[in-house]
C-alpha atoms as a PDB file:
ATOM      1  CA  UNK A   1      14.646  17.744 -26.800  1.00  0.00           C
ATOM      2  CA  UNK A   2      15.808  16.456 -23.310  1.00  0.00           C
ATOM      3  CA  UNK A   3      13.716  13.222 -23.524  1.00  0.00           C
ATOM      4  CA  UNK A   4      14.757  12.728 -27.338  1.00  0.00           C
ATOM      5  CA  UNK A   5      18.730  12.737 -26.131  1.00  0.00           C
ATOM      6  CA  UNK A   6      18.266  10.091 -23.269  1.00  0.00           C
ATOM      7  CA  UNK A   7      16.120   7.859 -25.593  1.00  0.00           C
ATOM      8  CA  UNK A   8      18.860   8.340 -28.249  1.00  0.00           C
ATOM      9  CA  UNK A   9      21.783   7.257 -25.761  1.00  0.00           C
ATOM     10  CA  UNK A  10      19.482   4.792 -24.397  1.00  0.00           C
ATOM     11  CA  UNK A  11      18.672   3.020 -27.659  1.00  0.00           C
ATOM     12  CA  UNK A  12      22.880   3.219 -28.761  1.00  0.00           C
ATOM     13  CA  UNK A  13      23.100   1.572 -24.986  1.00  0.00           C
ATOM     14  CA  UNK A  14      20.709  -1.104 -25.869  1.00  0.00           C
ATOM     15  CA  UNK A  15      22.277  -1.744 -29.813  1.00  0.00           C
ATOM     16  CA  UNK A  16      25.859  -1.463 -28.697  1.00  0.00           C
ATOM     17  CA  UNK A  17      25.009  -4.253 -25.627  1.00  0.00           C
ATOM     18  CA  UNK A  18      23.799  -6.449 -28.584  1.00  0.00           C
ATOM     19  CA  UNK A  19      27.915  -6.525 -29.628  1.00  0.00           C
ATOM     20  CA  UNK A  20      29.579  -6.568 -26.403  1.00  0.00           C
ATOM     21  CA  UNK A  21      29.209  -6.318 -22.533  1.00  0.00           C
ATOM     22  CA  UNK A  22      28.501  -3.496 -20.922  1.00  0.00           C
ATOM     23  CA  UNK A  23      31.480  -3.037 -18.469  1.00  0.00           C
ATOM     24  CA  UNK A  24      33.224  -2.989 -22.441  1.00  0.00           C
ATOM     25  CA  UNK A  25      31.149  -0.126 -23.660  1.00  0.00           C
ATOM     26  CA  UNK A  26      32.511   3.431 -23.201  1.00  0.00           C
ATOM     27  CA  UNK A  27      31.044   7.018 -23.089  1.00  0.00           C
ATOM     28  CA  UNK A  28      33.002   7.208 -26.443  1.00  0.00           C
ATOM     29  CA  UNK A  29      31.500   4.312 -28.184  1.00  0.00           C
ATOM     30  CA  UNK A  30      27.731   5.533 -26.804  1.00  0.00           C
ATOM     31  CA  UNK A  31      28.300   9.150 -28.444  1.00  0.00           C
ATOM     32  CA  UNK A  32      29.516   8.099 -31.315  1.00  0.00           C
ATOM     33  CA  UNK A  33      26.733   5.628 -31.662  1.00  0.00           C
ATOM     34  CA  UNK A  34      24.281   8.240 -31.946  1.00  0.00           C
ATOM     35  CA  UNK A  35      26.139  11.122 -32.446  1.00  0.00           C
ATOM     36  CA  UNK A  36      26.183  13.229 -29.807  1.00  0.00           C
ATOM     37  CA  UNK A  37      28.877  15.265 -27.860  1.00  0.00           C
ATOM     38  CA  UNK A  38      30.227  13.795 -24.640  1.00  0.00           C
ATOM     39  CA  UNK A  39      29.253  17.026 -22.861  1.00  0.00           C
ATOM     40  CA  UNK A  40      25.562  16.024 -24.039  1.00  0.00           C
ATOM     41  CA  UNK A  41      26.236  12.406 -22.570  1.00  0.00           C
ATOM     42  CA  UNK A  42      27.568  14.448 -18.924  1.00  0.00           C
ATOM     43  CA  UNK A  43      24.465  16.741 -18.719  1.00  0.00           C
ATOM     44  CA  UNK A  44      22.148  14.253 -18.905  1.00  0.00           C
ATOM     45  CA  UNK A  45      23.833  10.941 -17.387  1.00  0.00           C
ATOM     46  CA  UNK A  46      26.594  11.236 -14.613  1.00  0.00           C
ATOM     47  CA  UNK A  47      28.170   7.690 -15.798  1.00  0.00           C
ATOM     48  CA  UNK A  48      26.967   4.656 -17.995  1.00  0.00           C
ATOM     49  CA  UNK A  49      25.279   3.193 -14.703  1.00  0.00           C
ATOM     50  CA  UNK A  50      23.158   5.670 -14.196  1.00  0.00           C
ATOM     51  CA  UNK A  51      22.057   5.551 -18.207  1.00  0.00           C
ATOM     52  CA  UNK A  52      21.489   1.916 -17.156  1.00  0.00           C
ATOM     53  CA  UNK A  53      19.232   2.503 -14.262  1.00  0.00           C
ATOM     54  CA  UNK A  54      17.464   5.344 -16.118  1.00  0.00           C
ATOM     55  CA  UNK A  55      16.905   2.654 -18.710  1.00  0.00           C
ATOM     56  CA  UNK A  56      15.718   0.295 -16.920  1.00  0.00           C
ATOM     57  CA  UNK A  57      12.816   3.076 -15.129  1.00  0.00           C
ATOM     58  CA  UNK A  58      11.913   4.436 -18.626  1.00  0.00           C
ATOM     59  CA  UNK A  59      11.052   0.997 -19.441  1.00  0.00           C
ATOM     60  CA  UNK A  60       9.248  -0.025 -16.654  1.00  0.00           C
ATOM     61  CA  UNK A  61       7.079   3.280 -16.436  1.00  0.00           C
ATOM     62  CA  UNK A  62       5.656   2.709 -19.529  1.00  0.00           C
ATOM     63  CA  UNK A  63       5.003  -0.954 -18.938  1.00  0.00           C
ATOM     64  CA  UNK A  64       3.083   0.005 -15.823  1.00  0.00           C
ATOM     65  CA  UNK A  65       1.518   3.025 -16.903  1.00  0.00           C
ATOM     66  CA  UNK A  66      -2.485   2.376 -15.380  1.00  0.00           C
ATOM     67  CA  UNK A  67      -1.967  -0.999 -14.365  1.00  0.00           C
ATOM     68  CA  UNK A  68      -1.459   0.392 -10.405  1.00  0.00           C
ATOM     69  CA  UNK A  69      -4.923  -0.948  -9.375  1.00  0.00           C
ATOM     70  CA  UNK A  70      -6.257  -4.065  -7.637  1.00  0.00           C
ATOM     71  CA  UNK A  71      -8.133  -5.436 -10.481  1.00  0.00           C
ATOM     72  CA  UNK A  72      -5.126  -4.159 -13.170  1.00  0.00           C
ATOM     73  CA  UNK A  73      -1.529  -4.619 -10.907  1.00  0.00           C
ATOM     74  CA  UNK A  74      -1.208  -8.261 -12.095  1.00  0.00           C
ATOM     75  CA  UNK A  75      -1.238  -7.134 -15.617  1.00  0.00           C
ATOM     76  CA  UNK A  76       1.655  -4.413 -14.786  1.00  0.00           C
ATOM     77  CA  UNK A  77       3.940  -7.562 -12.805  1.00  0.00           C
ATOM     78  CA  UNK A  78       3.415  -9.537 -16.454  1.00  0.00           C
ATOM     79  CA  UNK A  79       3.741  -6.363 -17.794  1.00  0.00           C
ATOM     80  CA  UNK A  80       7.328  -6.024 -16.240  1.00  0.00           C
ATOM     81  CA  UNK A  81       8.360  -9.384 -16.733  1.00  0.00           C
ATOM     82  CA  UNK A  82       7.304  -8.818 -20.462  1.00  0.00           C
ATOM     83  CA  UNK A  83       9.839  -5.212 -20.707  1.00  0.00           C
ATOM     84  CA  UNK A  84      13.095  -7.659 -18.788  1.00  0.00           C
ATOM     85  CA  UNK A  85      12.471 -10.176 -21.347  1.00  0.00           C
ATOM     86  CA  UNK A  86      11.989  -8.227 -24.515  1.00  0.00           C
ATOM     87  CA  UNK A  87      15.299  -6.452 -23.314  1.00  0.00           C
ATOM     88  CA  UNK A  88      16.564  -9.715 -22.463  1.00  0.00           C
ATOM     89  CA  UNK A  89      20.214  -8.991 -23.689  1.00  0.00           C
ATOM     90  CA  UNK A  90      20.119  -5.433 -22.192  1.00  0.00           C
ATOM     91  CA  UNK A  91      19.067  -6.712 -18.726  1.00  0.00           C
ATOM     92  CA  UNK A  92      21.744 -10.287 -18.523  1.00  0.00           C
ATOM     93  CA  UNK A  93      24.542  -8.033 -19.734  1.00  0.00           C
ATOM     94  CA  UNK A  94      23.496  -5.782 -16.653  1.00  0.00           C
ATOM     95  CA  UNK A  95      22.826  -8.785 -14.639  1.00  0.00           C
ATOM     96  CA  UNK A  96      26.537  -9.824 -15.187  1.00  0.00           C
ATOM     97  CA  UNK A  97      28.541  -6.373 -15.076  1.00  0.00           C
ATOM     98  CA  UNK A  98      26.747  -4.215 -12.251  1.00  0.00           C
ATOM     99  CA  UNK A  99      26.024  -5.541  -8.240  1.00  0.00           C
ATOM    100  CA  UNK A 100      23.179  -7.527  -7.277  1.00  0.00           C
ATOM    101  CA  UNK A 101      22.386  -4.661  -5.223  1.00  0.00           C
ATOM    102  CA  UNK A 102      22.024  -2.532  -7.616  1.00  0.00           C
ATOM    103  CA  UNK A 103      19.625  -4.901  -9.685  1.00  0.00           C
ATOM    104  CA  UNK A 104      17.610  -5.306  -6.497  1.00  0.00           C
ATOM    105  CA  UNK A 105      17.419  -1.500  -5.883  1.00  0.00           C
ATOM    106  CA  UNK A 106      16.019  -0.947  -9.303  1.00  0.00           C
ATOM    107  CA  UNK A 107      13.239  -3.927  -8.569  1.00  0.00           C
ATOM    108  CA  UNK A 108      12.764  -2.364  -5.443  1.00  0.00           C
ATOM    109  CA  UNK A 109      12.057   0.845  -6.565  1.00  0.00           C
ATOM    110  CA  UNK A 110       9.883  -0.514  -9.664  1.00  0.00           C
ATOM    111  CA  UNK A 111       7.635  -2.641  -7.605  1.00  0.00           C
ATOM    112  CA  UNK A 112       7.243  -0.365  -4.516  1.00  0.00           C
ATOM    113  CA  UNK A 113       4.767   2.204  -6.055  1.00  0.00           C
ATOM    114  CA  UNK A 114       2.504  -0.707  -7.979  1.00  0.00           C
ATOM    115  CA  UNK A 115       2.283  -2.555  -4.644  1.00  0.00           C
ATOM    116  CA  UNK A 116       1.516   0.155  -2.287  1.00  0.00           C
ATOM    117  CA  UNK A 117      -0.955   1.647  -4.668  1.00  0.00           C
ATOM    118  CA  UNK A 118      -2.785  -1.639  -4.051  1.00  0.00           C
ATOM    119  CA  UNK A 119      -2.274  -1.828  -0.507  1.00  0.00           C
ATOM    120  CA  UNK A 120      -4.105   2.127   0.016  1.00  0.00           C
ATOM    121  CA  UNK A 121      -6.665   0.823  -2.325  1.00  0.00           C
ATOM    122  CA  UNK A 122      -7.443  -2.244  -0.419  1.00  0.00           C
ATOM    123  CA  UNK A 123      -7.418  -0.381   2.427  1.00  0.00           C
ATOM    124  CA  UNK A 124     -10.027   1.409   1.112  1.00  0.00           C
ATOM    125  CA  UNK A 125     -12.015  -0.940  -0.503  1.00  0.00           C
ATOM    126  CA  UNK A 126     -11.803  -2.842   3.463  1.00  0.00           C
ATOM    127  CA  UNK A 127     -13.334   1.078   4.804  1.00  0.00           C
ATOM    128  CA  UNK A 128     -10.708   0.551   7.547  1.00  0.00           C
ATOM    129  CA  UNK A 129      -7.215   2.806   8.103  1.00  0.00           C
ATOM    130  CA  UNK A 130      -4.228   1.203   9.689  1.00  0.00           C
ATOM    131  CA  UNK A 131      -0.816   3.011  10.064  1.00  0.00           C
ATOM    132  CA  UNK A 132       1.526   4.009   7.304  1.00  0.00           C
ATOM    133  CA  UNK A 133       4.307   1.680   8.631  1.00  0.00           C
ATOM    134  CA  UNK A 134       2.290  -1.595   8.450  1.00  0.00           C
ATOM    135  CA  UNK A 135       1.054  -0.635   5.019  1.00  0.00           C
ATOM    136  CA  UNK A 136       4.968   0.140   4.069  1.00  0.00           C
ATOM    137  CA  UNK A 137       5.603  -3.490   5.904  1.00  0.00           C
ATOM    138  CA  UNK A 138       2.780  -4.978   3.782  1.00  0.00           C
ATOM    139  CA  UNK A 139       4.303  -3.685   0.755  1.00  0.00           C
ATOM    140  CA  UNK A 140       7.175  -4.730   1.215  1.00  0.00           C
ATOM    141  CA  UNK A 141       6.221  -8.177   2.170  1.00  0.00           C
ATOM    142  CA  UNK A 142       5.125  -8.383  -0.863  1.00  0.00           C
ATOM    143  CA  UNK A 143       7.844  -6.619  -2.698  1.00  0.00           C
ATOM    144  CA  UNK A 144      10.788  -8.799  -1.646  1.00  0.00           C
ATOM    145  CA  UNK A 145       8.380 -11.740  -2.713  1.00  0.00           C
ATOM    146  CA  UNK A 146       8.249 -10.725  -6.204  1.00  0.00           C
ATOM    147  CA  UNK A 147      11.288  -9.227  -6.553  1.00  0.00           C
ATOM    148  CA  UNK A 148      13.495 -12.246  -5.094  1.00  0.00           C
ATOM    149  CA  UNK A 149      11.230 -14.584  -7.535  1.00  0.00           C
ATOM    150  CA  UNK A 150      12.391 -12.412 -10.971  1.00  0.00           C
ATOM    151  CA  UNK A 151      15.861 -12.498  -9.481  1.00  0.00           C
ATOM    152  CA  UNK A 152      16.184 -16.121  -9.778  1.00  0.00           C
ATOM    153  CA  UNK A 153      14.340 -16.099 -13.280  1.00  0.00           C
ATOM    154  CA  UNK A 154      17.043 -13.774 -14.706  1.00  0.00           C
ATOM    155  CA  UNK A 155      19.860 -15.631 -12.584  1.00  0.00           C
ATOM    156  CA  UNK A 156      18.363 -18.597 -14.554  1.00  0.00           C
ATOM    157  CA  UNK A 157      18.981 -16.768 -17.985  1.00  0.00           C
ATOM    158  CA  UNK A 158      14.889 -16.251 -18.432  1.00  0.00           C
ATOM    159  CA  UNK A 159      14.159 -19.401 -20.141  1.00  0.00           C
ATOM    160  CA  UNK A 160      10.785 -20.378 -17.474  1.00  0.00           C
ATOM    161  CA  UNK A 161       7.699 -18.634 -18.868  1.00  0.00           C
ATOM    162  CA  UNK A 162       7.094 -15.955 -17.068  1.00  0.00           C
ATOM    163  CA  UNK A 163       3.212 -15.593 -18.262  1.00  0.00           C
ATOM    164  CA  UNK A 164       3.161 -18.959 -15.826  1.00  0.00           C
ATOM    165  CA  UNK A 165       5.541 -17.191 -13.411  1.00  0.00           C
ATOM    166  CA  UNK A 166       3.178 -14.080 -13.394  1.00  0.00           C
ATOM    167  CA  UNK A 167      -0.014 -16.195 -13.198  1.00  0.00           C
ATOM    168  CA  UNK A 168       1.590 -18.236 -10.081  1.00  0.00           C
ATOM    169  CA  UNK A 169       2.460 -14.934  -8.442  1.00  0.00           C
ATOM    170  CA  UNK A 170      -1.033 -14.219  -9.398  1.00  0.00           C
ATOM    171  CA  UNK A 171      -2.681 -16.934  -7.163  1.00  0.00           C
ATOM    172  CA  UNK A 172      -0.406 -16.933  -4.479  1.00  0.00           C
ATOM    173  CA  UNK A 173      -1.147 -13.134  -3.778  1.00  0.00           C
ATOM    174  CA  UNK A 174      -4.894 -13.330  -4.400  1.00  0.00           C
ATOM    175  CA  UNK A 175      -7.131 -11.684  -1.553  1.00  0.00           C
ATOM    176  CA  UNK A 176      -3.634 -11.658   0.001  1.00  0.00           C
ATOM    177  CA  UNK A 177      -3.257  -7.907   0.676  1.00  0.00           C
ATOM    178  CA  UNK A 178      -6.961  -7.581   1.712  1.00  0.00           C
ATOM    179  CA  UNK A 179      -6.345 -10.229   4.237  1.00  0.00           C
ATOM    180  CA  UNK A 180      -3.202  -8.566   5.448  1.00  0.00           C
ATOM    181  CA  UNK A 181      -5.178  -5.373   5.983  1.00  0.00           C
ATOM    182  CA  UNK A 182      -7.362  -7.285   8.158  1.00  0.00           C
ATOM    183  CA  UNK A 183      -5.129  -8.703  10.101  1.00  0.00           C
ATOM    184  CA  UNK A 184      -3.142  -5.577  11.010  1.00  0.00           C
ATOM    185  CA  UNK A 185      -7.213  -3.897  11.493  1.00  0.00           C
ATOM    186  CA  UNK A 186      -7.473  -6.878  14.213  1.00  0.00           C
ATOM    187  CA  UNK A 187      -4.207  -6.577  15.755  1.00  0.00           C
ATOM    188  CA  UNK A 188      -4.858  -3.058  16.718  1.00  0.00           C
ATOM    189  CA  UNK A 189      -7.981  -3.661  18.421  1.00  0.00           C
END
């Protein structure tokens, strides 16, 4: 029942956003949308930002949901670029009414998991252990990369492919981590 409350208020977020921007749309207009009590809206949600950002995760889970591997994680990054784009009205309208920073954190947080996953599992894969905070720095390395690269696309209103954005990302990273690993495995020696 939870679950079926947000995805309610989340889907009058994403039809309302179709009509107007979001720093426009009001607790009021969400509730009414889908007809539920403004105390509903409160337990769940402490403001529209944070129905945003919880949005925004829901989204992205389900894109990524078993693509966290080596030979799967860049399906999950087109994956992701797939979920901003099919919610391409949802996300500018964001893009244009809530911080940069903000944007960034949710990135951030989205990409942090699928990277790192691959970083442990290379690490594996090399049969080699280096610290937690070089595979954090690896990460993020690799993070900010792909992170600062959708930024643009969306500051760019989406309209470069991002299959060919994915695929470039793709190549550029390739045997990248694994070589990283190394690196930090020979540095410590």
């Amino acid at each position: 029942m939870v679950n079926q409350t947000k995805q309610a208020l989340e889907a009058s977020l994403k039809h309302l956003l179709l009509q107007k921007p979001l720093d426009k749309i009001t607790i009021s207009d969400l509730t009414k949308d889908c007809g539920i009590s403004r105390m509903a809206f409160y337990y769940h949600f402490k403001d529209i930002y944070d129905l945003v950002e919880w949005s925004c995760l829901e989204d992205a889970t389900r894109a990524l949901a078993g693509k966290k591997t080596y030979s799967t994680w860049t399906e999950g990054l087109l994956q992701i670029f797939e979920v901003v784009y099919e919610n391409k009205p949802f996300i500018m309208n964001a893009y244009r009414c809530i911080s940069r920073e903000q944007i960034e954190n949710f990135l951030f947080q989205l990409t942090s998991d699928l990277i790192m996953g691959v970083v442990k599992e290379q690490e594996q894969a090399a049969n080699t252990t280096i610290p937690d905070k070089d595979k954090r720095f690896i990460a993020d390395f690799y993070k900010y990369s792909f992170v600062g690269i959708m930024l643009d696309w969306i500051k760019q209103g989406m309209k470069e492919d991002y299959g060919e954005i994915a695929r470039m990302i793709a190549i550029t990273l390739h045997g990248g981590i694994a070589n990283s690993i190394r690196n930090f495995t020979k540095a410590e020696e």
